[in-house]
C-alpha atoms as a PDB file:
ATOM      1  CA  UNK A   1       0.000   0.000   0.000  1.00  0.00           C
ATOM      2  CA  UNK A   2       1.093   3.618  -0.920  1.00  0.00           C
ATOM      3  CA  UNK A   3       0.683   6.831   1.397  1.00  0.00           C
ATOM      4  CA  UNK A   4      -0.677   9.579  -0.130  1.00  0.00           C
ATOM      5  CA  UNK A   5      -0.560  13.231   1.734  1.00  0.00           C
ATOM      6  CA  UNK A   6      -3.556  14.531   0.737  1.00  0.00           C
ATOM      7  CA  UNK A   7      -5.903  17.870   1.627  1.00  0.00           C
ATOM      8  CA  UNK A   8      -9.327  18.876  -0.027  1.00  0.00           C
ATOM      9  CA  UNK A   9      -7.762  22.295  -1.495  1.00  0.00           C
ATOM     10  CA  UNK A  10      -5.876  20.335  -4.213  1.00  0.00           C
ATOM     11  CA  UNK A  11      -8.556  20.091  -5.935  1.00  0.00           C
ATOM     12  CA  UNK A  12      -8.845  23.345  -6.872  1.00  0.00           C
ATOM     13  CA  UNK A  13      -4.945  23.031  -7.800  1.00  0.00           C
ATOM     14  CA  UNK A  14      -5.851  20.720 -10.129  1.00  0.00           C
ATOM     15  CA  UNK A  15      -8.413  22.219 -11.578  1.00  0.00           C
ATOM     16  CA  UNK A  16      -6.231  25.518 -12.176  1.00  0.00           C
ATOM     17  CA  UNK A  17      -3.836  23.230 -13.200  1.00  0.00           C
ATOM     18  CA  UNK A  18      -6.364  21.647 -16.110  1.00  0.00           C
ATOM     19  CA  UNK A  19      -7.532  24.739 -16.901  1.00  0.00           C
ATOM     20  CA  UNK A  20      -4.051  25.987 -17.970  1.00  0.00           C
ATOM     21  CA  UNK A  21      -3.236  22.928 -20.787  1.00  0.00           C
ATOM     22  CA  UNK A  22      -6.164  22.953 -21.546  1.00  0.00           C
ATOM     23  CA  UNK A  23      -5.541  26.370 -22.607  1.00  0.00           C
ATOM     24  CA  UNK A  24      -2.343  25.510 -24.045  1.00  0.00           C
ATOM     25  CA  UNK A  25      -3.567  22.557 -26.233  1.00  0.00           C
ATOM     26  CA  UNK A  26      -6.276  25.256 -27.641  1.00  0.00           C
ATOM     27  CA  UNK A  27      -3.399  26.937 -29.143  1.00  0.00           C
ATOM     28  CA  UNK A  28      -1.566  23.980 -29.899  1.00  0.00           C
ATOM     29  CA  UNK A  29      -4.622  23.345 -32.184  1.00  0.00           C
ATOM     30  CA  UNK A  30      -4.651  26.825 -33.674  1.00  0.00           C
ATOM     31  CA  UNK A  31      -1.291  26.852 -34.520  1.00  0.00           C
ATOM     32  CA  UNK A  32      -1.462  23.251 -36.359  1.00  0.00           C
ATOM     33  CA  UNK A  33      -4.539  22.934 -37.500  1.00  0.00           C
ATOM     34  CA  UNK A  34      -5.527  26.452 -38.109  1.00  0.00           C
ATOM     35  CA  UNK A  35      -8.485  26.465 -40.944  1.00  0.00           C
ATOM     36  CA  UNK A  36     -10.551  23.987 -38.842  1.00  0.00           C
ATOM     37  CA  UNK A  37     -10.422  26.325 -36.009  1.00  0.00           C
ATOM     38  CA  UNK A  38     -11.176  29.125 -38.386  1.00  0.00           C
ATOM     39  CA  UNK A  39     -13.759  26.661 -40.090  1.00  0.00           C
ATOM     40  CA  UNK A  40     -15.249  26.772 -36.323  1.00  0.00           C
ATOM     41  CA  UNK A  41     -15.363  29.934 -36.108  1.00  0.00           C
ATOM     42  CA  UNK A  42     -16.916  31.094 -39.316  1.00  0.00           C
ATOM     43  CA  UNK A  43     -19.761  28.197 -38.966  1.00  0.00           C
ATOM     44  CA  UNK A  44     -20.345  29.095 -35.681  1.00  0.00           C
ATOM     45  CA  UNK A  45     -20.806  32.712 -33.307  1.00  0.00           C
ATOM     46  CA  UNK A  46     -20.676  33.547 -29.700  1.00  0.00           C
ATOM     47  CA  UNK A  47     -24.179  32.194 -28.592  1.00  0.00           C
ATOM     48  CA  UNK A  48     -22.793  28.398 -29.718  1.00  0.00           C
ATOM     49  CA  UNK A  49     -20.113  28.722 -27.115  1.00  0.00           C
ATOM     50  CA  UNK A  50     -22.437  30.503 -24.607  1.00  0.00           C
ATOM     51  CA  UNK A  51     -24.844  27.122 -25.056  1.00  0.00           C
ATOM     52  CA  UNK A  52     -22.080  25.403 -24.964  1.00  0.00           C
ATOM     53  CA  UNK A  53     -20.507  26.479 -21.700  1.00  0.00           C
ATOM     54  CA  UNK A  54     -24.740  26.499 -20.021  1.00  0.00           C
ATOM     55  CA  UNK A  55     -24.726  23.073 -20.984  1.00  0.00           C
ATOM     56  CA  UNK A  56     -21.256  21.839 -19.676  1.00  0.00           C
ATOM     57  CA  UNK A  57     -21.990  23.464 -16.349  1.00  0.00           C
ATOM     58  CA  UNK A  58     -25.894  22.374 -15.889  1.00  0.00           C
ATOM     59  CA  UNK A  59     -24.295  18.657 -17.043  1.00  0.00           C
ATOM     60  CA  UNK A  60     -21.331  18.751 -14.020  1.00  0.00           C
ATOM     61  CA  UNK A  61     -23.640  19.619 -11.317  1.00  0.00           C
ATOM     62  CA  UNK A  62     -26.645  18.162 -12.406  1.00  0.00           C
ATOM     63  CA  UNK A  63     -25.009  14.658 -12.810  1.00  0.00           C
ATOM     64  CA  UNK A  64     -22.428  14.961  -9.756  1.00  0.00           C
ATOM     65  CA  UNK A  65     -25.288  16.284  -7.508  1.00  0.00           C
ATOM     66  CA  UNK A  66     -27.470  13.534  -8.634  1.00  0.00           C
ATOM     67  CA  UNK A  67     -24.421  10.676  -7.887  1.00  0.00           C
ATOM     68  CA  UNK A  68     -22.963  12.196  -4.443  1.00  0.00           C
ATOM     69  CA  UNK A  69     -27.083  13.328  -3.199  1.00  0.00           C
ATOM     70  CA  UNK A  70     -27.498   9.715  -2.818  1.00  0.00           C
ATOM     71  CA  UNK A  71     -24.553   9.101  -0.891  1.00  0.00           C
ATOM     72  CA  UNK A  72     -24.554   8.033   2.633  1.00  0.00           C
ATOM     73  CA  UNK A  73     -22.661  11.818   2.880  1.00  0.00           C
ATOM     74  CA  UNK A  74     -25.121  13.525   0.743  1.00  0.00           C
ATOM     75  CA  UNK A  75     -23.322  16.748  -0.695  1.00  0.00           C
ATOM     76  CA  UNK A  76     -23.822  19.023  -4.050  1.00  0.00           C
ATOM     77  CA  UNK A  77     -21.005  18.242  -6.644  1.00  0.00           C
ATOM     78  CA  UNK A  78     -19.901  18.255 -10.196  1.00  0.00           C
ATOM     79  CA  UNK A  79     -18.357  16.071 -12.768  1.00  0.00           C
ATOM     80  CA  UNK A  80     -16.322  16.412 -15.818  1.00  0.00           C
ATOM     81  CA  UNK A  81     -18.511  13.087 -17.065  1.00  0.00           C
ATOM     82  CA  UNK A  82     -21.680  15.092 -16.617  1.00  0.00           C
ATOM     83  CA  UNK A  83     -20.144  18.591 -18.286  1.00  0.00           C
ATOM     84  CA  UNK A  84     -19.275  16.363 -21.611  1.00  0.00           C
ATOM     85  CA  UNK A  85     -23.257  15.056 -21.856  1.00  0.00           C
ATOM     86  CA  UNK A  86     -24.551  18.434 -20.748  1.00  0.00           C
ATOM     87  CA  UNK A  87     -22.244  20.150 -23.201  1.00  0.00           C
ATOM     88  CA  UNK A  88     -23.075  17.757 -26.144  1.00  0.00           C
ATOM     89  CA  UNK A  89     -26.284  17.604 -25.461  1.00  0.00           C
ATOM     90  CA  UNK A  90     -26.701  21.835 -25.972  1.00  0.00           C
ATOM     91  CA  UNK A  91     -24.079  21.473 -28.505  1.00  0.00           C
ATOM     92  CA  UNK A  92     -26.485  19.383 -30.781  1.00  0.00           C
ATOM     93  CA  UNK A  93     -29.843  21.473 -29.661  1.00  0.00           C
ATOM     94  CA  UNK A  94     -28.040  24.871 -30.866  1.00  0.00           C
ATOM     95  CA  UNK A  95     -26.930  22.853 -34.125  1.00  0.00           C
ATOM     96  CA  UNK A  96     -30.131  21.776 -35.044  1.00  0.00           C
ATOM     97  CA  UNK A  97     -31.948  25.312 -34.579  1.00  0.00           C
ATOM     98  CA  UNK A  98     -28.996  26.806 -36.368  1.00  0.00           C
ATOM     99  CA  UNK A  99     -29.085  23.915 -39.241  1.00  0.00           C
ATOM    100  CA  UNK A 100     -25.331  23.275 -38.974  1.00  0.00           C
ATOM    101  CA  UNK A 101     -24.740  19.775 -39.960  1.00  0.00           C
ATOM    102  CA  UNK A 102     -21.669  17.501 -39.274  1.00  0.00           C
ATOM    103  CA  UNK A 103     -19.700  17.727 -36.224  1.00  0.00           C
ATOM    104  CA  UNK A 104     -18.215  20.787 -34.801  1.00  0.00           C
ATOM    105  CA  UNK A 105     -16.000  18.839 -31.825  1.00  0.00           C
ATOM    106  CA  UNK A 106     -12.831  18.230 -33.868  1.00  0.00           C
ATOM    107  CA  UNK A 107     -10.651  21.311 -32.202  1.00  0.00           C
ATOM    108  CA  UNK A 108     -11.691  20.368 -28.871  1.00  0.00           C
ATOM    109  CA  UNK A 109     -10.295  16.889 -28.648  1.00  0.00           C
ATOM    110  CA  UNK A 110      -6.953  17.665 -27.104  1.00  0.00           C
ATOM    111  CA  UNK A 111      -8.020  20.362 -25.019  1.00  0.00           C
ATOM    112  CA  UNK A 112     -10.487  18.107 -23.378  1.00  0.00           C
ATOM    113  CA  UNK A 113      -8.194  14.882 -23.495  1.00  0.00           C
ATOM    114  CA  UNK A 114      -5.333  17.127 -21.730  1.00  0.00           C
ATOM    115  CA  UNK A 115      -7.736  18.982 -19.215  1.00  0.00           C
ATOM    116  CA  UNK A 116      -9.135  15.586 -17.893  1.00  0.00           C
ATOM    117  CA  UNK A 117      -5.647  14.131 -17.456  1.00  0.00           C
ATOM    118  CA  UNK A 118      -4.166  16.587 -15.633  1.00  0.00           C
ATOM    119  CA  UNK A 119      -7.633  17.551 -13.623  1.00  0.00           C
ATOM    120  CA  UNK A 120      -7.987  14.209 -12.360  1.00  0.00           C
ATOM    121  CA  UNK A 121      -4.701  14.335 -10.640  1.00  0.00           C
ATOM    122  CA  UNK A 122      -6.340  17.219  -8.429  1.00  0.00           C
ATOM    123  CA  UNK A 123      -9.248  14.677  -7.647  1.00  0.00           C
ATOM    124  CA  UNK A 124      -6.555  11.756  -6.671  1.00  0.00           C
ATOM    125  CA  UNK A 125      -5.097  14.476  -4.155  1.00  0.00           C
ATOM    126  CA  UNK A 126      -8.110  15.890  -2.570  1.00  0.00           C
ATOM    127  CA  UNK A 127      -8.549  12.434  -0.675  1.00  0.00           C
ATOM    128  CA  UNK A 128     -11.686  10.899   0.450  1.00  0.00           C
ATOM    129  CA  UNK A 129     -13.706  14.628   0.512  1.00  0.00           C
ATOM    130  CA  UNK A 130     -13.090  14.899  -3.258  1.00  0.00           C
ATOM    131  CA  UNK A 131     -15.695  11.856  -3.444  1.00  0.00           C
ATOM    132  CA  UNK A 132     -14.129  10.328  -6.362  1.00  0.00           C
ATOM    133  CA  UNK A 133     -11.988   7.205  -4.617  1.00  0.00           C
ATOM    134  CA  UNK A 134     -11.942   3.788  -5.210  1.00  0.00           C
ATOM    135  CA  UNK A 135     -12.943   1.148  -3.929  1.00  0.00           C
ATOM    136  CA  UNK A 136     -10.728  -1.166  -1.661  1.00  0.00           C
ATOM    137  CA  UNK A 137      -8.254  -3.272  -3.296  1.00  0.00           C
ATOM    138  CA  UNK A 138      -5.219  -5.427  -2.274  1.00  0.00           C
ATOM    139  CA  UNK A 139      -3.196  -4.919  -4.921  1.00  0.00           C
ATOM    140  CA  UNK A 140       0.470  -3.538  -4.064  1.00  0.00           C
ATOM    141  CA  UNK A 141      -0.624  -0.081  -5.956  1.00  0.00           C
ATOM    142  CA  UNK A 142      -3.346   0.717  -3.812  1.00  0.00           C
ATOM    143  CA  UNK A 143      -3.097   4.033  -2.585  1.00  0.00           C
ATOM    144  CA  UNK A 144      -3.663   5.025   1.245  1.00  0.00           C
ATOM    145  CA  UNK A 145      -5.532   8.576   0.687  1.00  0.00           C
ATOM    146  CA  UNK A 146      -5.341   9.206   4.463  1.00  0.00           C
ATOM    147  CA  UNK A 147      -8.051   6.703   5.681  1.00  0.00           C
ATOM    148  CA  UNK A 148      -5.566   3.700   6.581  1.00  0.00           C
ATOM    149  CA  UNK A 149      -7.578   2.168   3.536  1.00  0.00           C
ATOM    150  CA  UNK A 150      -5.805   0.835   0.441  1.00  0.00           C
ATOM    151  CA  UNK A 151      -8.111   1.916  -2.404  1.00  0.00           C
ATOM    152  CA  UNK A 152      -7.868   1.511  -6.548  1.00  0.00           C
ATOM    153  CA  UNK A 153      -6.531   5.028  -7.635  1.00  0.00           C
ATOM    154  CA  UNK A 154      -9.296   5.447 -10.498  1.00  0.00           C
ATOM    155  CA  UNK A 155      -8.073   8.915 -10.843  1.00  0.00           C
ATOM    156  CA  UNK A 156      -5.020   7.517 -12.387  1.00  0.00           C
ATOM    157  CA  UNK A 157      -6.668   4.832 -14.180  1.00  0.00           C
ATOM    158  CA  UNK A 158      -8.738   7.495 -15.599  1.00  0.00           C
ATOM    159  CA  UNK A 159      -5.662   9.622 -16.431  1.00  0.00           C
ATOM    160  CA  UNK A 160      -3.735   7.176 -17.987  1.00  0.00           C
ATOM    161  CA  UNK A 161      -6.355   5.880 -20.557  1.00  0.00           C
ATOM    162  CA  UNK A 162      -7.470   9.308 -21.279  1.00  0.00           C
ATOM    163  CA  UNK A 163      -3.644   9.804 -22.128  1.00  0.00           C
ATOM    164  CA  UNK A 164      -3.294   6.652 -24.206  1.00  0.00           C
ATOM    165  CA  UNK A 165      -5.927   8.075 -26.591  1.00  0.00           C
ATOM    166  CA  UNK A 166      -4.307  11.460 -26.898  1.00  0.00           C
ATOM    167  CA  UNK A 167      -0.677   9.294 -27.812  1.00  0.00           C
ATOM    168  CA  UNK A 168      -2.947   7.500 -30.229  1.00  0.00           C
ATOM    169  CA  UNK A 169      -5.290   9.940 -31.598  1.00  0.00           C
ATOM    170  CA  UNK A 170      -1.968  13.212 -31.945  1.00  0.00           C
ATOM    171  CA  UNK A 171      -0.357  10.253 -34.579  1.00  0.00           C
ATOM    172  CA  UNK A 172      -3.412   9.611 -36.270  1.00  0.00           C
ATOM    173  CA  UNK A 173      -4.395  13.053 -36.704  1.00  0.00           C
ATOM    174  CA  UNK A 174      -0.927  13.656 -38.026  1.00  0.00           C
ATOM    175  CA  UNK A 175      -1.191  10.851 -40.085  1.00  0.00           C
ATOM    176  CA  UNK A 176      -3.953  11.750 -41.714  1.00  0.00           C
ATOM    177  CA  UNK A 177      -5.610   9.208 -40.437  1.00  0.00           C
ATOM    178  CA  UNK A 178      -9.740   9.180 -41.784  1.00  0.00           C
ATOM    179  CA  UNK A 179     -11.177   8.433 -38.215  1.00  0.00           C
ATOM    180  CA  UNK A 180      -9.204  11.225 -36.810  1.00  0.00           C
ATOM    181  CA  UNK A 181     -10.008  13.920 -39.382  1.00  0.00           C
ATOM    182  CA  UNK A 182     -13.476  12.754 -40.457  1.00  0.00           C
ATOM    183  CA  UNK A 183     -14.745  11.179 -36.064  1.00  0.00           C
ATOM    184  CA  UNK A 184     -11.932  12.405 -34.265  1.00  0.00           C
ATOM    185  CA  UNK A 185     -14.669  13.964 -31.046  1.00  0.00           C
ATOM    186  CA  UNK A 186     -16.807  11.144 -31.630  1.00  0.00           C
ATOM    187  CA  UNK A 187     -13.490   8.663 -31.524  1.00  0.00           C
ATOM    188  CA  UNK A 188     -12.955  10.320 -28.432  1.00  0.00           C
ATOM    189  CA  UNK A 189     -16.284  10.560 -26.955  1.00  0.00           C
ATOM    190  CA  UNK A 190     -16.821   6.704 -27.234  1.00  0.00           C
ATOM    191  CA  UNK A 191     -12.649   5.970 -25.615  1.00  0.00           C
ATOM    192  CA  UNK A 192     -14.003   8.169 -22.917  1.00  0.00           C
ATOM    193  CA  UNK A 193     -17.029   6.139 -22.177  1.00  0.00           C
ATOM    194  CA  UNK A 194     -16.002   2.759 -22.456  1.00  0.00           C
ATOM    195  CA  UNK A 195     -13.040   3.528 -20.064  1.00  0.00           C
ATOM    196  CA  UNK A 196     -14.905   5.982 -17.762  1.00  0.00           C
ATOM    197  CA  UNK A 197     -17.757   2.634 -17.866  1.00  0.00           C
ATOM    198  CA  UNK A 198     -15.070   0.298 -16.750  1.00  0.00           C
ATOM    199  CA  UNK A 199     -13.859   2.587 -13.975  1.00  0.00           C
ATOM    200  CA  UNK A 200     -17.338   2.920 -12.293  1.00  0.00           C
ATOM    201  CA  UNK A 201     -17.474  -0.713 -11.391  1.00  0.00           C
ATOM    202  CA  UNK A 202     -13.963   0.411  -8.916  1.00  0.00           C
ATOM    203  CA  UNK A 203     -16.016   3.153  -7.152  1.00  0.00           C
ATOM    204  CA  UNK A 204     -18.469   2.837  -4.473  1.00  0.00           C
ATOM    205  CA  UNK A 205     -21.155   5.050  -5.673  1.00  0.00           C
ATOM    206  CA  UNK A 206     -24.887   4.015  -4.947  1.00  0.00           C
ATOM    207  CA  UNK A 207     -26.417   2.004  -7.830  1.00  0.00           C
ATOM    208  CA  UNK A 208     -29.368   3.071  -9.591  1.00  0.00           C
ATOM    209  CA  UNK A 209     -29.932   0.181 -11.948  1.00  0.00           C
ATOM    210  CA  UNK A 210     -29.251  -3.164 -10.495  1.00  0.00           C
ATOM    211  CA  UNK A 211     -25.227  -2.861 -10.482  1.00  0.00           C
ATOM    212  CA  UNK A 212     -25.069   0.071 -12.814  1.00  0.00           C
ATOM    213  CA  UNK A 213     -25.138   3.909 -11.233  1.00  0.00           C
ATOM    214  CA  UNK A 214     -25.630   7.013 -12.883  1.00  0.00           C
ATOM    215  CA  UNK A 215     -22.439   7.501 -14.511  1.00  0.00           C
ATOM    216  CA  UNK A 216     -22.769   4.188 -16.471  1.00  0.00           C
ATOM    217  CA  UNK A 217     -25.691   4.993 -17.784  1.00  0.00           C
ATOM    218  CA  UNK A 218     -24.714   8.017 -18.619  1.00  0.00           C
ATOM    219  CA  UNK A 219     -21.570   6.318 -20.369  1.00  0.00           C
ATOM    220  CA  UNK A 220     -23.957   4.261 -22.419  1.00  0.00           C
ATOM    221  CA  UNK A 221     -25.673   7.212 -23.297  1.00  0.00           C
ATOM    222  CA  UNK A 222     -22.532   8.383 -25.071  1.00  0.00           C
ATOM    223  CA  UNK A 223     -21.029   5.592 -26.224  1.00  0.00           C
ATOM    224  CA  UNK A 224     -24.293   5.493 -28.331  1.00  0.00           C
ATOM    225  CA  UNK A 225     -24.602   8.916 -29.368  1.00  0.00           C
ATOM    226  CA  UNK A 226     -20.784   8.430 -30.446  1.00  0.00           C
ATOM    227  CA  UNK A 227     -21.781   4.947 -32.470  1.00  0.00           C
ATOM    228  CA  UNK A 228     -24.852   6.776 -34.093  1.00  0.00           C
ATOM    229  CA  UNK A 229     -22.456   9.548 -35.616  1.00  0.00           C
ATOM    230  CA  UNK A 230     -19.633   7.192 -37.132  1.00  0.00           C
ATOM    231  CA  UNK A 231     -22.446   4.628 -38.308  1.00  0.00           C
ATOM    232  CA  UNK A 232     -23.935   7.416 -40.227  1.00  0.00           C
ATOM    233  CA  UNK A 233     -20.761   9.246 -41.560  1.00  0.00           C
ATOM    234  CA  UNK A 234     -19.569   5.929 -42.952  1.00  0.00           C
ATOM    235  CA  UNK A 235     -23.073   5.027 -44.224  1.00  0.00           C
ATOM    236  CA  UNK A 236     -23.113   8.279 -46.208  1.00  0.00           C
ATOM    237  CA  UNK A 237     -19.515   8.833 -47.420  1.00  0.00           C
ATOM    238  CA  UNK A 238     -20.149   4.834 -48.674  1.00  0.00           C
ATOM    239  CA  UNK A 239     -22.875   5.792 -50.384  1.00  0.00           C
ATOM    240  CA  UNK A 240     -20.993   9.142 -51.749  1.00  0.00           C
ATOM    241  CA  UNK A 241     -18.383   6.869 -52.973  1.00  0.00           C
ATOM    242  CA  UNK A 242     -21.463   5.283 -55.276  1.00  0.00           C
ATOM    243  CA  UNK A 243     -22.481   8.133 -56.129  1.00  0.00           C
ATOM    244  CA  UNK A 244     -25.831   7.496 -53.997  1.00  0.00           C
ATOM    245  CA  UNK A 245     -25.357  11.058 -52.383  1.00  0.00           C
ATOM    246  CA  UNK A 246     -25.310  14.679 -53.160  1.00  0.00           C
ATOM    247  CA  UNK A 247     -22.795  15.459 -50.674  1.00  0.00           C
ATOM    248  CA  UNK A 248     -20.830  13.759 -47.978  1.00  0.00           C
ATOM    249  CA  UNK A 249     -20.170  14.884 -44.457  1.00  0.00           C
ATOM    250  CA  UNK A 250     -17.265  17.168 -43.649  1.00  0.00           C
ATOM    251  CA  UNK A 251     -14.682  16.246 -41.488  1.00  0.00           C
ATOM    252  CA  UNK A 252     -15.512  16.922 -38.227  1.00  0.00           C
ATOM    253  CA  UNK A 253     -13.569  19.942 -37.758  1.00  0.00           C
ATOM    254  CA  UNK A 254     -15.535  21.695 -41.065  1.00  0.00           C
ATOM    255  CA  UNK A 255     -19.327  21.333 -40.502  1.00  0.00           C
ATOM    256  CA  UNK A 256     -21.379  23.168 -42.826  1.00  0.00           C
ATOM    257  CA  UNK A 257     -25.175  24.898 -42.911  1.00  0.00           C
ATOM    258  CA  UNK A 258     -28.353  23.300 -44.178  1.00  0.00           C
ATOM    259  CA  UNK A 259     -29.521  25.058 -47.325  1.00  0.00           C
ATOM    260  CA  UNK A 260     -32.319  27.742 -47.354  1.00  0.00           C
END
């Protein structure tokens, strides 16, 4: 078993800490892949990133409250799960009143990928107030977060996966890879959930459904939002290819407007 000093405030390092490469992958983004940030921004205008940022914020503390308000320590909270469905979620309700089709989560990929990494470091070193331990484990990595209790760090679990994609996805984007360019959010939306899924099962949060609890259903929720998307990009740049289609969808980083 590993010590680990902990104290509740490092959370909000961590989140400063996120915050700030996050920040830094944004401009990693604009400096190499500058026309689909421009493409963004020319397809898009303020009120998509006001909906945006409504939605991720309703999403964290709708989701965390409704986890942690059935705890046996019953306490308001937020999640970074809960801000990617609330932020998709307005995302695609300001998309279809604006008619923008195709995807328009291509230049956020590494921001989020890097923000989660480093963020949930700053949940691993709040200790047991953060909420977001693991369950106990006797495996020699189990980490002591000030309770005499060896627990799985899922932080880290979470951390590392998240950071295997980004390894992954940074080649195949440079690559030129078609699931990058073409589902590179969606790509990452459905790594996120299958690992985030597997995760839950380490946690002792209060089931909802049978063994599930509200983050793995929410998990399954995106997992087949991100299915539906790549299913029906391939479907219709296959039948492009036969020339069974008018037009094909952009890459995800270049969505365009429905016709008048």
């Amino acid at each position: 078993m590993l010590y680990l000093p902990t104290a509740p405030w490092l959370h909000y390092v961590g989140d400063a800490a996120a915050w700030l490469v996050a920040a830094a992958g944004g401009r990693w983004v604009y400096r190499q892949r500058r026309a689909s940030v421009e493409g963004l921004a020319r397809q898009t205008d303020p009120s998509y990133f006001v909906t945006l940022a409504i939605g991720g914020a309703l999403g964290a503390w709708l989701l965390g409250s409704l986890n942690t308000l059935r705890d046996a320590r019953p306490v308001l909270s937020h999640s970074i799960a809960g801000a990617l469905a609330g932020a998709i979620v307005a995302v695609e309700l300001w998309k279809l009143l604006r008619g923008v089709r195709g995807s328009t989560g291509g230049p956020f990929v590494v921001p989020l990928a890097l923000g989660i990494m480093v963020g949930r470091w700053g949940c691993l070193f709040a200790g047991p107030a953060d909420q977001t331990y693991g369950i106990p484990t006797s495996l020699p990595w189990g980490i002591d977060l000030g309770d005499g209790i060896a627990r799985h760090p899922v932080q880290l679990y979470e951390s590392l996966a998240v950071g295997l994609f980004l390894l992954v996805y940074a080649r195949a984007l440079r690559a030129g890879r078609h699931w990058a360019t073409a589902h590179g959010f969606h790509v990452f939306v459905l790594a996120y959930a299958v690992q985030r899924f597997a995760w839950e099962f380490l946690k002792p949060y209060p089931p909802l459904i049978g063994p599930l609890n509200v983050f793995h259903l929410t998990m399954m929720g995106l997992c087949l939002y991100a299915l539906v998307w790549i299913a029906r990009g391939n479907r219709t740049g296959g039948a492009a290819a036969q020339g069974g289609a008018l037009s094909v969808p952009r890459p995800d980083e270049q969505p365009v407007r429905d016709l008048p």
